[in-house]
Protein backbone atom coordinates (compact mmCIF):
# COMPACT_ATOMS: atom_id res chain seq x y z
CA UNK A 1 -54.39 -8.82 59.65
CA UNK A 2 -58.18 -8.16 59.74
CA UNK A 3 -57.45 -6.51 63.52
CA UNK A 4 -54.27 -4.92 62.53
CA UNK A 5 -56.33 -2.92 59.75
CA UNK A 6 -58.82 -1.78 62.05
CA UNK A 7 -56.58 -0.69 64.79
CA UNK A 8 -54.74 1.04 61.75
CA UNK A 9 -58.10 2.71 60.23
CA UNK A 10 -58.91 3.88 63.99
CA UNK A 11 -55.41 5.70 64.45
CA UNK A 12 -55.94 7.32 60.89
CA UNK A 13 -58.28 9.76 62.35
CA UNK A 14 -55.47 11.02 63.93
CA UNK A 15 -52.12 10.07 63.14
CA UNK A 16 -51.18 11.28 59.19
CA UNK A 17 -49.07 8.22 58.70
CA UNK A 18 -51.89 5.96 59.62
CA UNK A 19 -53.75 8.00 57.31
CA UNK A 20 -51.73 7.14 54.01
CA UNK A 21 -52.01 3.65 54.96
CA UNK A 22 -55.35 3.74 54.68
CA UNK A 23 -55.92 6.13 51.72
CA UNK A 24 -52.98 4.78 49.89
CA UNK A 25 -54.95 1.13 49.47
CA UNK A 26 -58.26 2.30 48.65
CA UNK A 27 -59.10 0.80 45.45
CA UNK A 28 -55.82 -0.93 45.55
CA UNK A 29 -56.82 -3.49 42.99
CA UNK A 30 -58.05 -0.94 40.44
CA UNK A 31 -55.26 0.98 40.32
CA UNK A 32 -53.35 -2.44 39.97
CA UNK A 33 -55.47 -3.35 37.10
CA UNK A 34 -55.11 -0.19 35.09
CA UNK A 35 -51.65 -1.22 34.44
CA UNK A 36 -50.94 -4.44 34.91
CA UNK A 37 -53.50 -7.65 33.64
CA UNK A 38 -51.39 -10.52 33.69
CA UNK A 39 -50.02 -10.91 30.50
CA UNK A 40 -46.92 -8.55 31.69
CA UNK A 41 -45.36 -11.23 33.75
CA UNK A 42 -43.49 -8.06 35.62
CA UNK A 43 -40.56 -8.61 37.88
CA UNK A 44 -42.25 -7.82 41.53
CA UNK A 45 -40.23 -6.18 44.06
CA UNK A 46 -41.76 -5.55 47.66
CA UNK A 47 -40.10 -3.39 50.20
CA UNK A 48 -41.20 -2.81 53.79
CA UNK A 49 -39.83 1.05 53.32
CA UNK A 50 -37.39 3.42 52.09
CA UNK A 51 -34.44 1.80 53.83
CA UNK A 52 -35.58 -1.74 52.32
CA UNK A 53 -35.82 0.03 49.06
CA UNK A 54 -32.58 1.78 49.01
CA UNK A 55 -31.00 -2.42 49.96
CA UNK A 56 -33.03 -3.54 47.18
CA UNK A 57 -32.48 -1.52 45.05
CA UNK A 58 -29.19 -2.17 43.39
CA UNK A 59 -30.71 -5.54 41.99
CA UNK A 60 -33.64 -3.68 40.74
CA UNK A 61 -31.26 -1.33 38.47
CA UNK A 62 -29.33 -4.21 37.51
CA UNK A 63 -32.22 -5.92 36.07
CA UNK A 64 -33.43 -3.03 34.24
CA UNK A 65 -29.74 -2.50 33.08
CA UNK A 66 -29.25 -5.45 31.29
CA UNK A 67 -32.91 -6.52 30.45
CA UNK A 68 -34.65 -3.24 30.09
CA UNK A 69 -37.62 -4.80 28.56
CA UNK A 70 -38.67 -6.34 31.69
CA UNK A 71 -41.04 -4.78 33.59
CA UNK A 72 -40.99 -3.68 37.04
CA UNK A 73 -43.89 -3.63 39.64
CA UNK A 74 -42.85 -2.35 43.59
CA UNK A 75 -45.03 -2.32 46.53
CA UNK A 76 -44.67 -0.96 49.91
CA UNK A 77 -45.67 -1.17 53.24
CA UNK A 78 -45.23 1.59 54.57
CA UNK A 79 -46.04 5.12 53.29
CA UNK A 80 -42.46 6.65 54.68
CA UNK A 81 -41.42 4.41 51.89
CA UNK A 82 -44.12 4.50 49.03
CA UNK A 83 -44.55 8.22 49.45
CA UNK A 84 -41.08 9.17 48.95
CA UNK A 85 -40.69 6.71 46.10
CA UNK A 86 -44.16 6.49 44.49
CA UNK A 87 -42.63 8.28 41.30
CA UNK A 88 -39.23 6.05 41.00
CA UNK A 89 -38.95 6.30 37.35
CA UNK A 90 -37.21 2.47 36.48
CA UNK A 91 -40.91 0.82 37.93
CA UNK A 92 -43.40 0.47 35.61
CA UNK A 93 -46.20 0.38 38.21
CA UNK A 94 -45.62 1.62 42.26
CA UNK A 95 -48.33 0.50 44.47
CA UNK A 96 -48.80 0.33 48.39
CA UNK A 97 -49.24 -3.80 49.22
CA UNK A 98 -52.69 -5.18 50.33
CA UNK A 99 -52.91 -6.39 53.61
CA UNK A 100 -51.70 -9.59 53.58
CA UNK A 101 -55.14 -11.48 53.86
CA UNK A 102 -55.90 -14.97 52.07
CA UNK A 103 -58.31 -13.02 49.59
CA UNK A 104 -55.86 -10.12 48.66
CA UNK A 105 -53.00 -12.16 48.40
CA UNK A 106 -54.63 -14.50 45.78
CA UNK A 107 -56.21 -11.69 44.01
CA UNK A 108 -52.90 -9.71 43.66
CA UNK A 109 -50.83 -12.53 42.83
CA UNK A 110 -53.31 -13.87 39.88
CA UNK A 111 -53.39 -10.70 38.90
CA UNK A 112 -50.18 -9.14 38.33
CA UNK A 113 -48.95 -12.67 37.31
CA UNK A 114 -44.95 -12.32 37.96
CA UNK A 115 -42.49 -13.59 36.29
CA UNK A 116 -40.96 -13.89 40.21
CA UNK A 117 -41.14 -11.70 43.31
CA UNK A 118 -38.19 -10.29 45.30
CA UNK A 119 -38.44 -9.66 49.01
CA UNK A 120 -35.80 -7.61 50.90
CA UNK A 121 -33.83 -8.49 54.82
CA UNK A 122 -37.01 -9.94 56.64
CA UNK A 123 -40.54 -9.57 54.81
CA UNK A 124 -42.21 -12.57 55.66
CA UNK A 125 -45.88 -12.47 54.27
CA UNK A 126 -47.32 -16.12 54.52
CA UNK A 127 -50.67 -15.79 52.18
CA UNK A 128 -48.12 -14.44 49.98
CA UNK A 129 -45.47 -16.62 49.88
CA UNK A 130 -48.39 -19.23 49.82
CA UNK A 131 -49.92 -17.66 47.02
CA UNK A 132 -46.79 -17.45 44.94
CA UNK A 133 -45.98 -20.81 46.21
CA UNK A 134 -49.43 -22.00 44.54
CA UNK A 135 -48.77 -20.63 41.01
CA UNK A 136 -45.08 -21.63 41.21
CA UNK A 137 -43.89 -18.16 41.06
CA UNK A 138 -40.13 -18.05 41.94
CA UNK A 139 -39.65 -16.14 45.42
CA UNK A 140 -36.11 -14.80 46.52
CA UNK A 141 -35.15 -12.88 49.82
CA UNK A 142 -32.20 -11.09 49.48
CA UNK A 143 -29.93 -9.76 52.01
CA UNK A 144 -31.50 -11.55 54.70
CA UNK A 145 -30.62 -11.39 57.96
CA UNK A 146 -31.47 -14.16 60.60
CA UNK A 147 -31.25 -13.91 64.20
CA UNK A 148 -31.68 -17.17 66.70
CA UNK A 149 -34.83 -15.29 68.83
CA UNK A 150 -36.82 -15.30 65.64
CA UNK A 151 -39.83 -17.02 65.62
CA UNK A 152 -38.76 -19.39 62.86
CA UNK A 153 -36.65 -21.49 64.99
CA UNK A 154 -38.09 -21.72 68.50
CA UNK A 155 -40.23 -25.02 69.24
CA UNK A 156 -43.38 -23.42 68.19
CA UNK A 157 -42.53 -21.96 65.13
CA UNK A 158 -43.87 -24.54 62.90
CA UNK A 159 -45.95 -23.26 60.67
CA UNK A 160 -43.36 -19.71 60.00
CA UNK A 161 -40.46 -22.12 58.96
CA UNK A 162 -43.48 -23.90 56.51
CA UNK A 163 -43.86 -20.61 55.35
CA UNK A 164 -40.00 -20.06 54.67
CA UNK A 165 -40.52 -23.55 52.09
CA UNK A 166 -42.48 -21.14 49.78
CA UNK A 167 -38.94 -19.41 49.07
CA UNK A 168 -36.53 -20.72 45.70
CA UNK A 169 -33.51 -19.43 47.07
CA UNK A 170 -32.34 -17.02 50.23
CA UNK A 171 -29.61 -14.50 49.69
CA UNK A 172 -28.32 -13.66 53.35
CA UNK A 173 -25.91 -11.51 54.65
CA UNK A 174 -23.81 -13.40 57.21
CA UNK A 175 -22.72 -17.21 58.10
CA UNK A 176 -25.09 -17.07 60.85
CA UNK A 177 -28.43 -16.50 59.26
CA UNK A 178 -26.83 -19.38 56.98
CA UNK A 179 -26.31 -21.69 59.74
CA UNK A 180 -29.41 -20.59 61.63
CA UNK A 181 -31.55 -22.05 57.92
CA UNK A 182 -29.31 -24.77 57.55
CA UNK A 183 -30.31 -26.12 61.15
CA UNK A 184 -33.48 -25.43 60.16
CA UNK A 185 -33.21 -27.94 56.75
CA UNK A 186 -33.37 -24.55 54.68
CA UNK A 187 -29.98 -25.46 52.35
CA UNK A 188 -31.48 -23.22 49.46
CA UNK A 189 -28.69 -19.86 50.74
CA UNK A 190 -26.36 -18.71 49.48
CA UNK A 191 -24.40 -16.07 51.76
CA UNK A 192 -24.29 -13.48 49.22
CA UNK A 193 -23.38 -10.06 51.77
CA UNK A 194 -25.86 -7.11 51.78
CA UNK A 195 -26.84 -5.50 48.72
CA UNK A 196 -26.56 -1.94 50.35
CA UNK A 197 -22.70 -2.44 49.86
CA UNK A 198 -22.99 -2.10 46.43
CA UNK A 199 -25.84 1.06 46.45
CA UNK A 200 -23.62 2.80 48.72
CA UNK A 201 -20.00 1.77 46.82
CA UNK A 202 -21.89 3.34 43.59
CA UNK A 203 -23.54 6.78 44.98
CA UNK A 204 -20.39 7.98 46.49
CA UNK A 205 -18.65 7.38 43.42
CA UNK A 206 -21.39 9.67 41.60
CA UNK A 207 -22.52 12.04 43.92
CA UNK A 208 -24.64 14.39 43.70
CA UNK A 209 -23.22 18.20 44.15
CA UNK A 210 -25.02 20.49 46.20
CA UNK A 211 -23.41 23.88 45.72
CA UNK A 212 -25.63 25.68 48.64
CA UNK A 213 -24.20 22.76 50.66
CA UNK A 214 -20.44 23.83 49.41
CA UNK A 215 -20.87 27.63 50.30
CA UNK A 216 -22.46 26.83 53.54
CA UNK A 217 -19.53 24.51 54.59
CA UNK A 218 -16.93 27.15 52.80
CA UNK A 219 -13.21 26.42 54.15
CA UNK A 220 -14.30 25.00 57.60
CA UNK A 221 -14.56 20.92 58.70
CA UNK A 222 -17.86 19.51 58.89
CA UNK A 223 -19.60 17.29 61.06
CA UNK A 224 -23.00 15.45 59.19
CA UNK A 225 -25.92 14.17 61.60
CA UNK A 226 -28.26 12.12 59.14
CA UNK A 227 -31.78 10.81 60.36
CA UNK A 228 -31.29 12.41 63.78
CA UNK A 229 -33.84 12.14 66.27
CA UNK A 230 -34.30 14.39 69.54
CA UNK A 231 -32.49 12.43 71.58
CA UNK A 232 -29.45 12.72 69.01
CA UNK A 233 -30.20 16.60 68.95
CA UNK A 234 -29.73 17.25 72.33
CA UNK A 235 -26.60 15.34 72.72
CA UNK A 236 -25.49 17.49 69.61
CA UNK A 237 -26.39 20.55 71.08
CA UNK A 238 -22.93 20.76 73.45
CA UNK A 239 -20.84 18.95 70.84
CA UNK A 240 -21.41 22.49 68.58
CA UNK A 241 -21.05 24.70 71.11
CA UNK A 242 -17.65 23.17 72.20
CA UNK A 243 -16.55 23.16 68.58
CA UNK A 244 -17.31 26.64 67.04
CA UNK A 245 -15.41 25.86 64.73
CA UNK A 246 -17.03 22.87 62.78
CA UNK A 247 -20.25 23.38 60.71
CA UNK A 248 -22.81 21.25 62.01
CA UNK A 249 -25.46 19.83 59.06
CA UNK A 250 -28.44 18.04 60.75
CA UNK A 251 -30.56 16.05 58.53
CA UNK A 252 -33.63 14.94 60.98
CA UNK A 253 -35.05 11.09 60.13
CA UNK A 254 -38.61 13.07 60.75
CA UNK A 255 -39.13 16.53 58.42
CA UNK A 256 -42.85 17.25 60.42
CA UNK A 257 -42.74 20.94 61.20
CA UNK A 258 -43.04 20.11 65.45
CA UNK A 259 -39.66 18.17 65.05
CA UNK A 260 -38.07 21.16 62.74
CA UNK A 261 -39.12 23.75 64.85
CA UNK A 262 -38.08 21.47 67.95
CA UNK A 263 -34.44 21.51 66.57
CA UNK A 264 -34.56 25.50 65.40
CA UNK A 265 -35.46 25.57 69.47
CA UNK A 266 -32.18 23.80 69.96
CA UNK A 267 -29.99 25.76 67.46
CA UNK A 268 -31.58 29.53 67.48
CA UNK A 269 -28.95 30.47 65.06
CA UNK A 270 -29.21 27.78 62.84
CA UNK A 271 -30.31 27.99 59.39
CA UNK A 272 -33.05 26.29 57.18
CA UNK A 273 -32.69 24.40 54.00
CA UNK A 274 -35.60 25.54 52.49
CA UNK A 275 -35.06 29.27 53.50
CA UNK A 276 -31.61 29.65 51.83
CA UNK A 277 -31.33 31.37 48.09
CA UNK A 278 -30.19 28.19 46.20
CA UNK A 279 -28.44 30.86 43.87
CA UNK A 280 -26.02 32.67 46.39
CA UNK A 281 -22.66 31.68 45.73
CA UNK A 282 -20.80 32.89 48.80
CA UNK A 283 -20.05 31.47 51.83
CA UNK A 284 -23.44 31.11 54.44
CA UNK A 285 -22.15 32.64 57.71
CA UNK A 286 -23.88 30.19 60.17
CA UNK A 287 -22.66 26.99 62.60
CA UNK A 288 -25.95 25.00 61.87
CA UNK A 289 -27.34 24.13 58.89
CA UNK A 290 -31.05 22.18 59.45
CA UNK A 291 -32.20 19.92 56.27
CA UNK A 292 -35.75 20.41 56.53
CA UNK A 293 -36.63 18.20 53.27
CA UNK A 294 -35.79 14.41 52.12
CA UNK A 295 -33.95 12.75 49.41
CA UNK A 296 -30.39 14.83 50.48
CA UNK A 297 -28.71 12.86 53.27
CA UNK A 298 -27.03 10.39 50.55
CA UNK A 299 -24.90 12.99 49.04
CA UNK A 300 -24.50 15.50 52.22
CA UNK A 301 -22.20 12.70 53.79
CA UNK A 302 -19.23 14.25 50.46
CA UNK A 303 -18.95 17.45 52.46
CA UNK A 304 -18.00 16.23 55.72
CA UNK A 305 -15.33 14.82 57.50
CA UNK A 306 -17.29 12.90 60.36
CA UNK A 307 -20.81 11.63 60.27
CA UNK A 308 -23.15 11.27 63.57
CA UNK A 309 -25.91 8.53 62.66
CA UNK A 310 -28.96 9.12 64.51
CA UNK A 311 -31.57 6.12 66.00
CA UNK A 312 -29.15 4.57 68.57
CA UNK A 313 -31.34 6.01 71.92
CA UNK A 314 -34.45 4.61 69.88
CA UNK A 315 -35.57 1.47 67.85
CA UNK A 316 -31.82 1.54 66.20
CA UNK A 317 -29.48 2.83 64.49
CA UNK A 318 -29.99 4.22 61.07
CA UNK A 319 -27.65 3.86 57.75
CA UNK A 320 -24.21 3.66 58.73
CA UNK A 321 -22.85 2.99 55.52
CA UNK A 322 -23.93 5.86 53.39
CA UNK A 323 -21.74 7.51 55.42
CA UNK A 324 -18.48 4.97 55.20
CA UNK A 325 -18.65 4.59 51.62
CA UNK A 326 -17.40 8.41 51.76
CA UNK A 327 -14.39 7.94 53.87
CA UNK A 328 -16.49 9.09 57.17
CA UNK A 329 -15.86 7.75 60.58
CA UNK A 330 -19.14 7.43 62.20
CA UNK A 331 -20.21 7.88 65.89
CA UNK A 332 -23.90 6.59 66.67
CA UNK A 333 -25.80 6.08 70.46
CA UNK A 334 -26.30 2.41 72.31
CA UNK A 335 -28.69 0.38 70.10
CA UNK A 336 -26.68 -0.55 67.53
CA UNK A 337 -26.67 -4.51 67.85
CA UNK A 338 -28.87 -5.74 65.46
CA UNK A 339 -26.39 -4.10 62.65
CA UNK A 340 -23.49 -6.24 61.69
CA UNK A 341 -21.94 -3.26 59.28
CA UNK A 342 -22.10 -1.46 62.80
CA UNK A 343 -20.39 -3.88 65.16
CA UNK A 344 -17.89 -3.86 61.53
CA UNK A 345 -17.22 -0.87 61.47
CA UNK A 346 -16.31 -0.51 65.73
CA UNK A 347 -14.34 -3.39 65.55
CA UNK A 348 -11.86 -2.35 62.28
CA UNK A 349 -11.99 1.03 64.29
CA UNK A 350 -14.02 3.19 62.25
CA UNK A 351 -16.87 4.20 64.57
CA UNK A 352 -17.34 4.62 67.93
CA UNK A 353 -21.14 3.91 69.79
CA UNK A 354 -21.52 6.18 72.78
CA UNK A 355 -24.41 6.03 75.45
CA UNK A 356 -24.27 10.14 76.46
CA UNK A 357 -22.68 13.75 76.00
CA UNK A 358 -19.45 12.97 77.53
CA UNK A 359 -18.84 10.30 75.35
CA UNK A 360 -20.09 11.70 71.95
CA UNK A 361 -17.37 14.66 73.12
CA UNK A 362 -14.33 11.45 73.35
CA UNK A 363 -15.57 10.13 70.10
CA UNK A 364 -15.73 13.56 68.37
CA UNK A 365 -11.85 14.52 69.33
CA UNK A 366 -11.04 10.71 68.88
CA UNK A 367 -11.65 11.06 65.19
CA UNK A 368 -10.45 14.87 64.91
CA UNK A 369 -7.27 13.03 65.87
CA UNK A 370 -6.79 10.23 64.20
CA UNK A 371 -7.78 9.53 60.99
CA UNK A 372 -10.16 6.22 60.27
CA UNK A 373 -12.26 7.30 57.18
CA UNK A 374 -9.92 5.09 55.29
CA UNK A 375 -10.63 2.42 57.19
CA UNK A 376 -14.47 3.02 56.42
CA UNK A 377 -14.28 3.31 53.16
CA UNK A 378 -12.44 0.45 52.58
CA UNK A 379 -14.32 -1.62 54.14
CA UNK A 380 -17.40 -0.73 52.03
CA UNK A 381 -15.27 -1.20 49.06
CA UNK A 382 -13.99 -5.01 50.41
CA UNK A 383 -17.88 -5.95 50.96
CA UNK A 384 -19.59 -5.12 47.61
CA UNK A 385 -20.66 -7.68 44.98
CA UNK A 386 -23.69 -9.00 46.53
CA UNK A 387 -26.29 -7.99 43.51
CA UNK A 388 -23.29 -9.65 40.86
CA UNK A 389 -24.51 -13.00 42.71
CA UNK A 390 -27.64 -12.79 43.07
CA UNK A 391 -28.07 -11.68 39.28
CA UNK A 392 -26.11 -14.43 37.97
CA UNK A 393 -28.46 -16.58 40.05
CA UNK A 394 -32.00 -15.45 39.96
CA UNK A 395 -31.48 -15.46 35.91
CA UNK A 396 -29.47 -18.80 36.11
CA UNK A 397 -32.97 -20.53 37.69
């Protein structure tokens, strides 16, 4: 951790991200102690990043729903997830998380003094969980996700599965990460599904409206790229021109004006978010429309009729089901394995992974053709209930 926070401090001097992750934790501990002195005994929630958040936060909601008198303290890792959510109004205190050294893991945990902690999919932070462990401060995971390369169960992995002891109870998302613990003598699960079911399930039954969004779309069908990056715009670059037709909204995973102006490059004639009059009411005579902000991409996915879902030619694949729970097929590029919604969804029919152009064009007219949001959106429906468990649980202990 000690070289991971120097290698970090030595990129901020050029990399903005980098930058926030130092800045964010400087005086960490004051800022911590302004609100929070240990006689709270607040409800901690840690998140990696926004994605993490958005899967975590359905419990978080629920708690504060039906015991609004608890307090609420979240902590990120990364600033892609603390910056957007720094001001979340249901958390009583929103900090970035101290390295996770023997000293700062100690000093947090004596001093914010949970009542538990809650740890989303695959944070594993052993002075943490060690500390916690120490005070007997309940720790959950929920909606974790195991996979038999992890470090936890090769031959060497000794002291990470010690480290996995420090947890009261795992909430995971499939029968394997169940039987991948069990094998492991971890028999404190309970496969409870993914809590993103249930986030998802709710937002498209109360969307947002976005009447700029209506006139742009006007009578014609629409096809919704969310967190694209280049490699996705390229690919989506043909698909428009073949289909003059269909509006094209792009909402890019990075907002940085290089990749915005990368993608105006791409589309000369399409439009920017921020430069449209929010208070014209008629219909926005353009193909593209370019999202150059964040915080929309949950509620564009109501005005379309087939979602693209950006990350496949990179690390992975991005939020499938924001899109489903609408009624959306969804098309997405090659790295789309470690997702079980994903493989879900291909399998019931419902999206289609493609590795170029060509394909993306078969996948496109596969779903003009025959209709599968149905089949999405159903399946989002049969999978929610996760955060019903685990409430009934954590409280239960």
């Amino acid at each position: 951790m000690l070289i991971y926070g120097l290698l970090v401090r030595l990129a901020s001097l050029f990399n903005a991200k980098a930058k926030l992750f130092i800045e964010g934790r400087k005086g960490i501990f004051k800022h911590i102690s302004a609100k929070f002195n240990g006689n709270e005994r607040p409800i901690w929630f840690h998140f990696a990043s926004l994605g993490e958040f958005e899967q975590g936060r359905p419990v978080l909601e629920s708690i504060k729903a039906s015991k609004p008198s608890e307090k609420i303290i979240v902590t990120f890792f990364s600033p892609s997830g603390y910056e957007i959510r720094k001001n979340y109004a249901l958390a009583d205190g929103i900090f970035y998380l101290p390295l996770d050294t023997i000293s700062n893991a100690h000093k947090f945990v004596s001093l914010v003094n949970p009542k538990m902690a809650i740890f989303t999919k695959y944070e594993f932070w052993p002075n943490y969980f060690n500390a916690l462990a120490n005070q007997n401060i309940p720790l959950y995971i929920i909606s974790g996700i195991f996979r038999s390369n992890q470090i936890f169960f090769k031959g060497y992995g000794g002291f990470y599965r010690n480290v996995l002891k420090c947890v009261r109870h795992f909430f995971v998302q499939n029968k394997e990460s169940a039987a991948l613990l069990n094998n492991i003598d971890i028999d404190n699960v309970d496969i409870s599904g993914d809590t993103r079911f249930d986030r998802v399930y709710e937002n498209a039954k109360t969307p947002k409206k976005l009447p700029i969004i209506e006139n742009f779309c006007g009578e014609a069908p629409v096809l919704i790229a969310g967190s694209t990056w280049p490699e996705d715009e390229k690919l989506l670059v043909d698909l428009a021109t073949k289909n003059p037709d269909w509006k094209l909204v792009i909402a890019p995973h990075e907002i940085h004006e290089g990749h915005i102006s990368t993608i105006t490059d791409l589309f000369p004639n399409g439009l920017r978010f921020s430069n449209l009059d929010v208070n014209a009411s008629s219909e926005i005579n353009s193909q593209v429309l370019i999202i150059d902000n964040i915080g929309m991409l949950s509620s564009l996915y109501q005005y379309g009729q087939i979602a693209y879902i950006g990350g496949g030619f990179g690390v992975g694949i991005h939020n499938t089901l924001e899109a489903a729970a609408f009624g959306l097929p969804v098309i997405f590029g090659p790295n789309y394995h470690k997702f079980q919604e994903a493989k879900d969804l291909i399998e019931i029919g419902a999206a289609k992974n493609i590795n170029n152009a060509e394909e993306l064009t078969a996948a496109f007219e596969h779903y003009i053709a025959h209709e599968s949001g149905t089949l999405a959106k159903k399946y989002v429906a049969n999978k929610k209930g996760a955060t019903e468990m685990i409430m009934k649980k954590i409280f239960e202990d």
